[in-house]
PDB file of N, CA and C in Angstrom:
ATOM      1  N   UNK A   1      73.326   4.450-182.435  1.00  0.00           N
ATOM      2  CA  UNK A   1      74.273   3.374-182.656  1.00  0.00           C
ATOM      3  C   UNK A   1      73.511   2.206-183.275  1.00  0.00           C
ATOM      4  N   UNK A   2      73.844   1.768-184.073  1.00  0.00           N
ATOM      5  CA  UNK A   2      73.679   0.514-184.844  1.00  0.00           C
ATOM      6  C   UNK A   2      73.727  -0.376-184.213  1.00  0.00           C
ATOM      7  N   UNK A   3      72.244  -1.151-183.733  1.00  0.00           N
ATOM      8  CA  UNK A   3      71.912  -2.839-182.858  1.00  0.00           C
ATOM      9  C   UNK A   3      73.113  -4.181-183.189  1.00  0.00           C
ATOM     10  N   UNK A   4      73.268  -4.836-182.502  1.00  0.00           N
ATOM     11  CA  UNK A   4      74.114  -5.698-182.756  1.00  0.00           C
ATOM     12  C   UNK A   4      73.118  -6.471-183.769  1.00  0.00           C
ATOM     13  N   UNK A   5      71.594  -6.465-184.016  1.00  0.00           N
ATOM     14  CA  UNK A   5      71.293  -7.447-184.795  1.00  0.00           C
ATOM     15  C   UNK A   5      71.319  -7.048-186.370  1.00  0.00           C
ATOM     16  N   UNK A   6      71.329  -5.580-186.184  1.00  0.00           N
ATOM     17  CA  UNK A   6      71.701  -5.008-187.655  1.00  0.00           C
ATOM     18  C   UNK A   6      73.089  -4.899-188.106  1.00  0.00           C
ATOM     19  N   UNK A   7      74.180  -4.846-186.764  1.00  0.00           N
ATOM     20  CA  UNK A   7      75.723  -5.284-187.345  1.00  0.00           C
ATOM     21  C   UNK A   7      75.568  -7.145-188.162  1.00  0.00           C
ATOM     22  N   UNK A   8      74.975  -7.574-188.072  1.00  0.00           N
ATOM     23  CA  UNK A   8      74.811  -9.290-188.461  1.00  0.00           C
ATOM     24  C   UNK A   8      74.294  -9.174-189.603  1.00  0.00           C
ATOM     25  N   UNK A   9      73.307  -8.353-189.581  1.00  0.00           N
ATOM     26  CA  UNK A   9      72.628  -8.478-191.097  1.00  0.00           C
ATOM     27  C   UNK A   9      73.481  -7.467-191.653  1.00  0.00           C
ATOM     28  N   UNK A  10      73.898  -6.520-191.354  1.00  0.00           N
ATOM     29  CA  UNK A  10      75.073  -5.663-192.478  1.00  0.00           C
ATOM     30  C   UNK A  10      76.416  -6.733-192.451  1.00  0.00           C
ATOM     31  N   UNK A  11      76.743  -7.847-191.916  1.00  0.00           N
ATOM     32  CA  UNK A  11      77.634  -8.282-192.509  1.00  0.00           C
ATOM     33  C   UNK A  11      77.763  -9.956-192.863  1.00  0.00           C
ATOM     34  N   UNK A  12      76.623 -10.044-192.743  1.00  0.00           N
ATOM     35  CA  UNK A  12      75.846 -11.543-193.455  1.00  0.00           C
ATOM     36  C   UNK A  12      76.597 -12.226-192.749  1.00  0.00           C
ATOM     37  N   UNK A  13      77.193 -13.533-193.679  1.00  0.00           N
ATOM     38  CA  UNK A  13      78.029 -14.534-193.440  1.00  0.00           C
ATOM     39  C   UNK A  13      79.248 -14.411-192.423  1.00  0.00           C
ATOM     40  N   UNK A  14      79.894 -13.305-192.931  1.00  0.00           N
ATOM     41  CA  UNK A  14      80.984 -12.801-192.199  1.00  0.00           C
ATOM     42  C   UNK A  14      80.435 -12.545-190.832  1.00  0.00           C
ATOM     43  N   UNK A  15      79.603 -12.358-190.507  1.00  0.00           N
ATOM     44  CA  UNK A  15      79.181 -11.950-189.402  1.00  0.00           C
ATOM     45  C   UNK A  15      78.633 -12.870-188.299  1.00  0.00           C
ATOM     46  N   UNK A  16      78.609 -14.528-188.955  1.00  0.00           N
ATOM     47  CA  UNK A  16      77.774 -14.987-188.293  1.00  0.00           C
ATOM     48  C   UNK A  16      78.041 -15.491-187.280  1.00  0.00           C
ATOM     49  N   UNK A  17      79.766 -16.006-186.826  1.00  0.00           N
ATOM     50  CA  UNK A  17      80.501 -16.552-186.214  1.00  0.00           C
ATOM     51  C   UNK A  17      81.231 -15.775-185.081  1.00  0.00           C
ATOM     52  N   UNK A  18      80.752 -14.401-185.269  1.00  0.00           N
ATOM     53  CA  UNK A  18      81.330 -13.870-184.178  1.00  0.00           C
ATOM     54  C   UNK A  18      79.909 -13.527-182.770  1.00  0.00           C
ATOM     55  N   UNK A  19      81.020 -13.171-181.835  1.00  0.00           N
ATOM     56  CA  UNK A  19      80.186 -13.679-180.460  1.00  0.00           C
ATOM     57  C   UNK A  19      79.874 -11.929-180.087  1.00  0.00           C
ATOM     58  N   UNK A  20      78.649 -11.864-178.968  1.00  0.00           N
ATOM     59  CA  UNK A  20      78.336 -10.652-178.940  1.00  0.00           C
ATOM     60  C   UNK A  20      79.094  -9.680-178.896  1.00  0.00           C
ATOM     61  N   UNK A  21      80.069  -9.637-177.791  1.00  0.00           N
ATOM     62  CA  UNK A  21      81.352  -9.665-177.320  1.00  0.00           C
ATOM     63  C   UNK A  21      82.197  -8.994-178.533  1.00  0.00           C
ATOM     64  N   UNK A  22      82.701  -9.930-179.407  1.00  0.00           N
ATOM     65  CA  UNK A  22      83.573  -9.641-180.591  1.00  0.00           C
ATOM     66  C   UNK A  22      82.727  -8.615-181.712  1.00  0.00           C
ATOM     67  N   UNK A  23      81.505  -8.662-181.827  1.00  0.00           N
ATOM     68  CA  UNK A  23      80.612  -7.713-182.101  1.00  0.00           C
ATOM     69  C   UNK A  23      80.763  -6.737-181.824  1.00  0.00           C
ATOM     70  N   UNK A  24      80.703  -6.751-180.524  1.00  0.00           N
ATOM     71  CA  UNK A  24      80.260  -5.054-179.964  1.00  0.00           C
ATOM     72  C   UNK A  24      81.846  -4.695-180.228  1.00  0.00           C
ATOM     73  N   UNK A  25      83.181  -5.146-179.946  1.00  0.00           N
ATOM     74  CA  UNK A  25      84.481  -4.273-179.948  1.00  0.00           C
ATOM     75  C   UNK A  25      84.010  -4.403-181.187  1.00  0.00           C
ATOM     76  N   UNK A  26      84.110  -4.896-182.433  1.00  0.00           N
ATOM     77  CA  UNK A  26      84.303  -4.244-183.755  1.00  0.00           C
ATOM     78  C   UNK A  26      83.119  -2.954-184.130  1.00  0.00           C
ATOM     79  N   UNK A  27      81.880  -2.960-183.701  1.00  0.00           N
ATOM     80  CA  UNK A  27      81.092  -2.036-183.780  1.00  0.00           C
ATOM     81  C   UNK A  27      81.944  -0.479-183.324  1.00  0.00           C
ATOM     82  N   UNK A  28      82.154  -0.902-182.053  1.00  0.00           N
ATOM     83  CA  UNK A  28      82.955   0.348-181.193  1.00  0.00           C
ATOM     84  C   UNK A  28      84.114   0.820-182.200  1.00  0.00           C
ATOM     85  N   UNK A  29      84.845  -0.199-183.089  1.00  0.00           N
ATOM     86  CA  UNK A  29      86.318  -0.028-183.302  1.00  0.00           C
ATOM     87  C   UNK A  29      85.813   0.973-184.972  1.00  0.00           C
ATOM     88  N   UNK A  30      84.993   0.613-185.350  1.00  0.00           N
ATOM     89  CA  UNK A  30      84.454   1.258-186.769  1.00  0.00           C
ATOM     90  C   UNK A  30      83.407   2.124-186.520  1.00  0.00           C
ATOM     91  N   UNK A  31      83.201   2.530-185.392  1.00  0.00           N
ATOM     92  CA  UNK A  31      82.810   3.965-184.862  1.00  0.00           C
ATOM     93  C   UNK A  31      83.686   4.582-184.690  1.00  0.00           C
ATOM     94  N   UNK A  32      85.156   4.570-184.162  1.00  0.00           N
ATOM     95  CA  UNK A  32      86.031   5.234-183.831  1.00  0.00           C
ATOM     96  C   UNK A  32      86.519   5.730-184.960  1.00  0.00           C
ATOM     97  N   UNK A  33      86.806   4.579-186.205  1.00  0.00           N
ATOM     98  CA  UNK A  33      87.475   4.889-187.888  1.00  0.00           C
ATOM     99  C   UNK A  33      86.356   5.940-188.345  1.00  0.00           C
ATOM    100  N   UNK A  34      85.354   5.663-187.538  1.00  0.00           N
ATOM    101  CA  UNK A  34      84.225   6.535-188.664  1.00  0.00           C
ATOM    102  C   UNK A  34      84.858   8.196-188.706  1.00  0.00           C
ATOM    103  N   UNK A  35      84.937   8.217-186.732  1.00  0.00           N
ATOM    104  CA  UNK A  35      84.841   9.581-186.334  1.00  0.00           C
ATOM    105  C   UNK A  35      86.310  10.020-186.648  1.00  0.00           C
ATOM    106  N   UNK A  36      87.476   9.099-187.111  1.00  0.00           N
ATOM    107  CA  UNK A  36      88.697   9.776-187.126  1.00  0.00           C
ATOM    108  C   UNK A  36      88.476  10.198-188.318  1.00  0.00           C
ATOM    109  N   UNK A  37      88.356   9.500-189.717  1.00  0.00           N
ATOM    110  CA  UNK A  37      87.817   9.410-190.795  1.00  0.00           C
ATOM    111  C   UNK A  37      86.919  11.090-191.445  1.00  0.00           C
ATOM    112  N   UNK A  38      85.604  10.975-190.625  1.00  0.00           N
ATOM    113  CA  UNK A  38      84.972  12.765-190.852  1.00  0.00           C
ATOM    114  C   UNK A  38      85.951  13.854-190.230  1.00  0.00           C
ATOM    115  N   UNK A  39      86.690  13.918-189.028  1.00  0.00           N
ATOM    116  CA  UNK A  39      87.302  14.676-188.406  1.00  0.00           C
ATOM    117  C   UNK A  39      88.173  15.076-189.455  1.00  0.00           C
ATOM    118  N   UNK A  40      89.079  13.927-189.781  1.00  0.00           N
ATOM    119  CA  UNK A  40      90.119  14.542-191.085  1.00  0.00           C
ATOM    120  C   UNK A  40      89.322  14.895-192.222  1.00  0.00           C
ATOM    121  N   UNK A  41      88.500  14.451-192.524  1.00  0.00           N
ATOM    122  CA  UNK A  41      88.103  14.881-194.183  1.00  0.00           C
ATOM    123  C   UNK A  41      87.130  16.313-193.603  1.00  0.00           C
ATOM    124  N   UNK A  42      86.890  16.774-192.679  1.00  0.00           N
ATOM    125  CA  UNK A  42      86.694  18.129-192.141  1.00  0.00           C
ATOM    126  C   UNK A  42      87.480  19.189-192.203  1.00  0.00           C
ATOM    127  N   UNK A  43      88.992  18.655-191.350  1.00  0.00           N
ATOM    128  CA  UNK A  43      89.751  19.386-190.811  1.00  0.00           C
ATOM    129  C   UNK A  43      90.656  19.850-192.856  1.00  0.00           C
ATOM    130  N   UNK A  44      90.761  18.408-193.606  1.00  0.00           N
ATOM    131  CA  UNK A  44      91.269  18.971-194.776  1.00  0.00           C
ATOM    132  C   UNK A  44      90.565  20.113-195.651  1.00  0.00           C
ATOM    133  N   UNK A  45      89.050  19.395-195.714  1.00  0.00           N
ATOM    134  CA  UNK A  45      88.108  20.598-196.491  1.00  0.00           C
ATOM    135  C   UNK A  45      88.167  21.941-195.831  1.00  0.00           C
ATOM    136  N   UNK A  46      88.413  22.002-194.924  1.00  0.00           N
ATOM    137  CA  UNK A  46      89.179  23.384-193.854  1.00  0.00           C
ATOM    138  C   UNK A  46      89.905  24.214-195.184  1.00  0.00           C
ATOM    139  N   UNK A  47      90.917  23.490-195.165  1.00  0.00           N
ATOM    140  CA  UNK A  47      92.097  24.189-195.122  1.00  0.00           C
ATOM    141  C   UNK A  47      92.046  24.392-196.717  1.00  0.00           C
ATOM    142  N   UNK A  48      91.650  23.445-197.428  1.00  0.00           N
ATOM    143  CA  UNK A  48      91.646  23.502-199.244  1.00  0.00           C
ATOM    144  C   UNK A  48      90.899  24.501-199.086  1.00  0.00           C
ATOM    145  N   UNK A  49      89.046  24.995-198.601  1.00  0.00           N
ATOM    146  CA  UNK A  49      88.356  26.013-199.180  1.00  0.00           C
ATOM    147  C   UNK A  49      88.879  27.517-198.588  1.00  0.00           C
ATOM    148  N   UNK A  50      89.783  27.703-197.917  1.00  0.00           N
ATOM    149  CA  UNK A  50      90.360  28.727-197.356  1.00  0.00           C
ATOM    150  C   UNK A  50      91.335  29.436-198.553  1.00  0.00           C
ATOM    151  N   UNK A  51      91.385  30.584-198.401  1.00  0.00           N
ATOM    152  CA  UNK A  51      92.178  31.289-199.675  1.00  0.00           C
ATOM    153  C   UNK A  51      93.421  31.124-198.717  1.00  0.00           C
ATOM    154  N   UNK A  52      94.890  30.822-198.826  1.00  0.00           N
ATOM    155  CA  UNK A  52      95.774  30.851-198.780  1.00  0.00           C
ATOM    156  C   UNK A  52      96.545  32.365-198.498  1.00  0.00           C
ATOM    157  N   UNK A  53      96.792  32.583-197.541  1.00  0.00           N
ATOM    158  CA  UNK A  53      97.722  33.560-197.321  1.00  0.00           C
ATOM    159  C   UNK A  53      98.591  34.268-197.765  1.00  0.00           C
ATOM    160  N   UNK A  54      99.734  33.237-198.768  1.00  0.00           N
ATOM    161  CA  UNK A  54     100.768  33.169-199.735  1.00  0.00           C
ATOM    162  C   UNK A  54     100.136  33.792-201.658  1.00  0.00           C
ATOM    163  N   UNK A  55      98.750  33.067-201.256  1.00  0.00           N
ATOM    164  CA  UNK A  55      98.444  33.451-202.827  1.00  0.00           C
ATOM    165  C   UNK A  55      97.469  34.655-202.941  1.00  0.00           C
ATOM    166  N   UNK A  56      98.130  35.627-203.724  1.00  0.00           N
ATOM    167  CA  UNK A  56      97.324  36.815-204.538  1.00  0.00           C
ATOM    168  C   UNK A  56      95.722  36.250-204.543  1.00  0.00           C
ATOM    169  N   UNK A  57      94.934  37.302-204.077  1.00  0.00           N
ATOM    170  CA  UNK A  57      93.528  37.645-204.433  1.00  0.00           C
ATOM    171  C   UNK A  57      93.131  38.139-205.915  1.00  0.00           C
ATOM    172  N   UNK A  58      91.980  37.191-206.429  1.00  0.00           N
ATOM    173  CA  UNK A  58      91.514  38.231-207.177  1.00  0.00           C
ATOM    174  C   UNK A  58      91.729  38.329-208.976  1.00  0.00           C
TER     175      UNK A  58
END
């Protein structure tokens, strides 16, 4: 997991005003987007590299 002092320097300015607190939920909250985020772009590349049932082989 990414230090709260490297969430500050990955978001400079924007970053400077928030409190540890408000830190850590947004850290947590864009870990969660991360993991919904790979899960779907997993679960789609699934299903696109799969030959289709419906379509002729070959």
């Amino acid at each position: 997991m990414i230090s709260l002092a490297e969430c500050r320097k990955i978001l400079g300015a924007a970053g400077r005003d928030l409190t540890d607190a408000q830190l850590e939920r947004l850290r947590r909250d864009l870990y969660g987007l991360a993991d919904i985020t790979v899960t779907h772009f997993l679960a789609t590349r699934n299903r696109t590299t799969e030959p289709s049932a419906k379509e002729p082989s070959g």
